[in-house]
C-alpha atoms as a PDB file:
ATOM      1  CA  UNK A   1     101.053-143.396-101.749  1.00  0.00           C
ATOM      2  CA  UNK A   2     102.862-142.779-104.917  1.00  0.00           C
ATOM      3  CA  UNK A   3     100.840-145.095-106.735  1.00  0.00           C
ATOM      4  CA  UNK A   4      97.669-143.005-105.818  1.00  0.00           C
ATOM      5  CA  UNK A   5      99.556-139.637-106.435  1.00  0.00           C
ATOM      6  CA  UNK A   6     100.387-140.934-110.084  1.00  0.00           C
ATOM      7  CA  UNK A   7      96.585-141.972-110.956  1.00  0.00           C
ATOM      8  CA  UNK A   8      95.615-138.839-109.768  1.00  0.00           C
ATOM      9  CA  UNK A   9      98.212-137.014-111.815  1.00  0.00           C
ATOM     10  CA  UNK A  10      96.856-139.284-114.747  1.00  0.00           C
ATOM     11  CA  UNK A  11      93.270-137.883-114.384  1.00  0.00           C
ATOM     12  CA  UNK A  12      93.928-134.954-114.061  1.00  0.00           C
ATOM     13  CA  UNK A  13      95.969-134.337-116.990  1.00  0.00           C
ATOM     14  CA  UNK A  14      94.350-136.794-119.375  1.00  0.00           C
ATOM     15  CA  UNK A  15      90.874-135.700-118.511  1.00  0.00           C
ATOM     16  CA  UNK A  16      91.409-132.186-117.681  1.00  0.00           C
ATOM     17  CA  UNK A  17      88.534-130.800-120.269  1.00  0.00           C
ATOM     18  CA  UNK A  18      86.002-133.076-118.705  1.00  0.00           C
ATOM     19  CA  UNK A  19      85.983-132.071-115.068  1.00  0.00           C
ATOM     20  CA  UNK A  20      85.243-128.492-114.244  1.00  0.00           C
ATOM     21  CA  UNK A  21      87.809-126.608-111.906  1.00  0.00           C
ATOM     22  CA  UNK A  22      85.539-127.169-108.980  1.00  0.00           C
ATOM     23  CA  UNK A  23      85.504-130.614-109.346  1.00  0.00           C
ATOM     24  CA  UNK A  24      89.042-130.939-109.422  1.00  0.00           C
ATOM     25  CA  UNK A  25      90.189-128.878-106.506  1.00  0.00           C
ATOM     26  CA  UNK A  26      87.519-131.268-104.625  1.00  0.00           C
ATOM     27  CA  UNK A  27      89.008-134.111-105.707  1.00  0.00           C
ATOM     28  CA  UNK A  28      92.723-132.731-105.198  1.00  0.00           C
ATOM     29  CA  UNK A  29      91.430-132.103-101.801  1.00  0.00           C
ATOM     30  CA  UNK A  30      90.364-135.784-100.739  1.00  0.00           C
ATOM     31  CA  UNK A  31      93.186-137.405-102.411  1.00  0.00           C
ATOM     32  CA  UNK A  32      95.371-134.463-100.577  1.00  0.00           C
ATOM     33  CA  UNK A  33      93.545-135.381 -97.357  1.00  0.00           C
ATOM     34  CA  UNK A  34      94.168-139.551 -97.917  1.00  0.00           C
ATOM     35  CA  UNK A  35      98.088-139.031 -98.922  1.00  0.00           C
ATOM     36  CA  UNK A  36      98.448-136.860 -96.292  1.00  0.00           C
ATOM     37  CA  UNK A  37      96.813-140.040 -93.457  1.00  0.00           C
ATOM     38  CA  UNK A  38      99.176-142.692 -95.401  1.00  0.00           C
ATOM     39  CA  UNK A  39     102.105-140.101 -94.629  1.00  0.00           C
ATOM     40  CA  UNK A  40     101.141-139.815 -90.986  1.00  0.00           C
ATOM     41  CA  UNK A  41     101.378-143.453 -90.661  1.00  0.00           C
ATOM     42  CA  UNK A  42     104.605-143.623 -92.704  1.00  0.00           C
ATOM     43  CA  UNK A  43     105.995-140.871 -90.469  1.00  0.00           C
ATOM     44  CA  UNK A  44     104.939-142.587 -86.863  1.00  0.00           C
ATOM     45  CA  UNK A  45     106.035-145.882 -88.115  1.00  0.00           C
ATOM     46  CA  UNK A  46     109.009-145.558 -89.774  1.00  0.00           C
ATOM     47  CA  UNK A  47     110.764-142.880 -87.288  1.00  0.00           C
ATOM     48  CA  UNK A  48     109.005-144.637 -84.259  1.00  0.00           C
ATOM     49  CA  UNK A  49     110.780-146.784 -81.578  1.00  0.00           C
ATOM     50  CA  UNK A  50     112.316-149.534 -83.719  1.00  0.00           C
ATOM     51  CA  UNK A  51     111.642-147.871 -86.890  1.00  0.00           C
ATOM     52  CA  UNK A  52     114.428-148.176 -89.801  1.00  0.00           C
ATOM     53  CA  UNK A  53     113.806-144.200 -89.802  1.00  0.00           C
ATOM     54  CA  UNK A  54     114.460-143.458 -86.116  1.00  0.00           C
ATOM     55  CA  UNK A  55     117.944-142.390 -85.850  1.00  0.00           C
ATOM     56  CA  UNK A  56     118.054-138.444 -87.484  1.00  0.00           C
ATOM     57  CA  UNK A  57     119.434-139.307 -90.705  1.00  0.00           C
ATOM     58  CA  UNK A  58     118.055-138.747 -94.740  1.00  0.00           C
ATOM     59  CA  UNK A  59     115.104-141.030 -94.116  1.00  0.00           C
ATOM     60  CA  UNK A  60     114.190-139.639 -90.908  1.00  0.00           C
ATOM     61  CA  UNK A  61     114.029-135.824 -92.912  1.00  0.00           C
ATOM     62  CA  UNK A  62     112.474-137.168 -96.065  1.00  0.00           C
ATOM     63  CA  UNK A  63     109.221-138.988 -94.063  1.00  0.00           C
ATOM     64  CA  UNK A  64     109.107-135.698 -91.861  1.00  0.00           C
ATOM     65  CA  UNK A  65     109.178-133.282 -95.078  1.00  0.00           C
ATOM     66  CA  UNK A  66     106.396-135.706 -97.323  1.00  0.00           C
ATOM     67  CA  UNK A  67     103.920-135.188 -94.554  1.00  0.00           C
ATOM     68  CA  UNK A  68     104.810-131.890 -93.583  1.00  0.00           C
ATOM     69  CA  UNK A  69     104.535-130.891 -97.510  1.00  0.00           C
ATOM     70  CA  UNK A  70     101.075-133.086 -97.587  1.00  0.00           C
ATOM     71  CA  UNK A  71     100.123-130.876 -94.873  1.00  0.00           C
ATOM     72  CA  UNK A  72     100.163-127.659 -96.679  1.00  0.00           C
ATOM     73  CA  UNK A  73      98.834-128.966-100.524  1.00  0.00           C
ATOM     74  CA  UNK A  74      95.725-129.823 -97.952  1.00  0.00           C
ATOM     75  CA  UNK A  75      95.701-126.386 -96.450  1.00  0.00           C
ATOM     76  CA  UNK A  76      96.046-124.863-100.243  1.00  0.00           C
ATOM     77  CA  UNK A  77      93.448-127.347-101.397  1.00  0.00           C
ATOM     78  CA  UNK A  78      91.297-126.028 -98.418  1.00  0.00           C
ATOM     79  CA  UNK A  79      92.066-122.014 -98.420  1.00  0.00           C
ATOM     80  CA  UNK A  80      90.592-122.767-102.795  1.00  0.00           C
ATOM     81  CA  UNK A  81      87.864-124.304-101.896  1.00  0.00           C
ATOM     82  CA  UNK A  82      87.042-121.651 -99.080  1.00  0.00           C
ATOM     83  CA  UNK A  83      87.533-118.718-101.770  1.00  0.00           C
ATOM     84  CA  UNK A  84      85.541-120.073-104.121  1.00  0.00           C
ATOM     85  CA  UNK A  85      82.655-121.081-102.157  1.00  0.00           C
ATOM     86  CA  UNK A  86      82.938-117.767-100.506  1.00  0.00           C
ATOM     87  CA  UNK A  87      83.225-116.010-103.932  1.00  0.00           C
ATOM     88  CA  UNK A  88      80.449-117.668-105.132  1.00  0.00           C
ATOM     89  CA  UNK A  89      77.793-116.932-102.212  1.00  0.00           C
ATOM     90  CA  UNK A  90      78.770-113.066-101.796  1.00  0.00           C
ATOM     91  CA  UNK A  91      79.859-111.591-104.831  1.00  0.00           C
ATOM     92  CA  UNK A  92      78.270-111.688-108.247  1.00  0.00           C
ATOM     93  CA  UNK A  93      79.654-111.805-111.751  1.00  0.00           C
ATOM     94  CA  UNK A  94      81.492-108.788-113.165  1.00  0.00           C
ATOM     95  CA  UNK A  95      81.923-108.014-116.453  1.00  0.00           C
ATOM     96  CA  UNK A  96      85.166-105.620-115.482  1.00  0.00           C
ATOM     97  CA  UNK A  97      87.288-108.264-116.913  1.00  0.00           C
ATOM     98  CA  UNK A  98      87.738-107.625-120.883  1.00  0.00           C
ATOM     99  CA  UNK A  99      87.238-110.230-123.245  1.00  0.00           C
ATOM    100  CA  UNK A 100      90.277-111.851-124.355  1.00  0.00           C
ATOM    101  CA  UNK A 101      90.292-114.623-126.720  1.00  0.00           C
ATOM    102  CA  UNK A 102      92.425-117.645-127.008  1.00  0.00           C
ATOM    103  CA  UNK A 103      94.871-116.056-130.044  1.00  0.00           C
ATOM    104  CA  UNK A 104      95.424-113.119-128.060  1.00  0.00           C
ATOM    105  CA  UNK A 105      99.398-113.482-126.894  1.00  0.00           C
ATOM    106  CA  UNK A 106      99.858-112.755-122.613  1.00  0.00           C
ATOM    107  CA  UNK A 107     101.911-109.515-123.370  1.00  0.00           C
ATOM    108  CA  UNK A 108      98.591-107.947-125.316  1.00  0.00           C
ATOM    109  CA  UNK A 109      96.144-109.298-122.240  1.00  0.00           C
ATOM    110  CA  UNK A 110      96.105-106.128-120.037  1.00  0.00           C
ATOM    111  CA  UNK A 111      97.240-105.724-116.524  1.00  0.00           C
ATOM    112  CA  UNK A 112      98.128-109.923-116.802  1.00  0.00           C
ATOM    113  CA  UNK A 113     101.566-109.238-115.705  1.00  0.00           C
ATOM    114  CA  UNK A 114     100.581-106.466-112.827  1.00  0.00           C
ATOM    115  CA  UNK A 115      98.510-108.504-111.438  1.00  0.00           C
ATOM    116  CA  UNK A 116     100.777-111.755-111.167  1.00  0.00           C
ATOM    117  CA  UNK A 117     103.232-109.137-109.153  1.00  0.00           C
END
């Protein structure tokens, strides 16, 4: 699992310009989606019956808390992909937002920080 969460941190970062945004929250989602199966069978096997996790104890929490925290990147992967599917079919492009080029600094961008509150 950790090997597949580093590749995917690997693409991501070194071929960030290349995918769109779309694509990547797609492909955060199925990789998401896969960690969070492997975690489900790490959790049932190692705090099973006979499981080296089994007693309540640091491994027992840490496999609980990895699939519990796989769990909710895949409902934030989902919840993105919903808004932007459903942003994309109802809504259409406004031009409300001002241009703002890539020199401009984030205290000169307008409304930036009232809208991150």
């Amino acid at each position: 699992a950790g090997l597949v969460a580093l590749c995917r941190i690997l693409i991501t970062v070194c071929c960030q310009t290349y995918f769109t945004r779309r694509l990547r929250v797609h492909v955060e989602m199925v990789v998401s989606f896969f960690l969070m199966l492997l975690f489900g069978v790490a959790v049932a096997t190692i705090t099973g019956i006979g499981g080296p996790g089994q007693s309540v104890g640091d491994m027992f929490y840490a496999t609980w808390l990895t699939f519990l925290v796989t769990i909710g990147v895949v409902i934030v992967c989902y919840t993105e992909i919903s808004k932007e599917e459903d942003g994309a079919v109802h809504s259409k492009p406004s031009n409300s937002e001002p241009h703002i080029d890539a020199q401009t600094s984030i205290l000169e961008k307008p409304g930036i920080i009232s809208r991150a509150l």
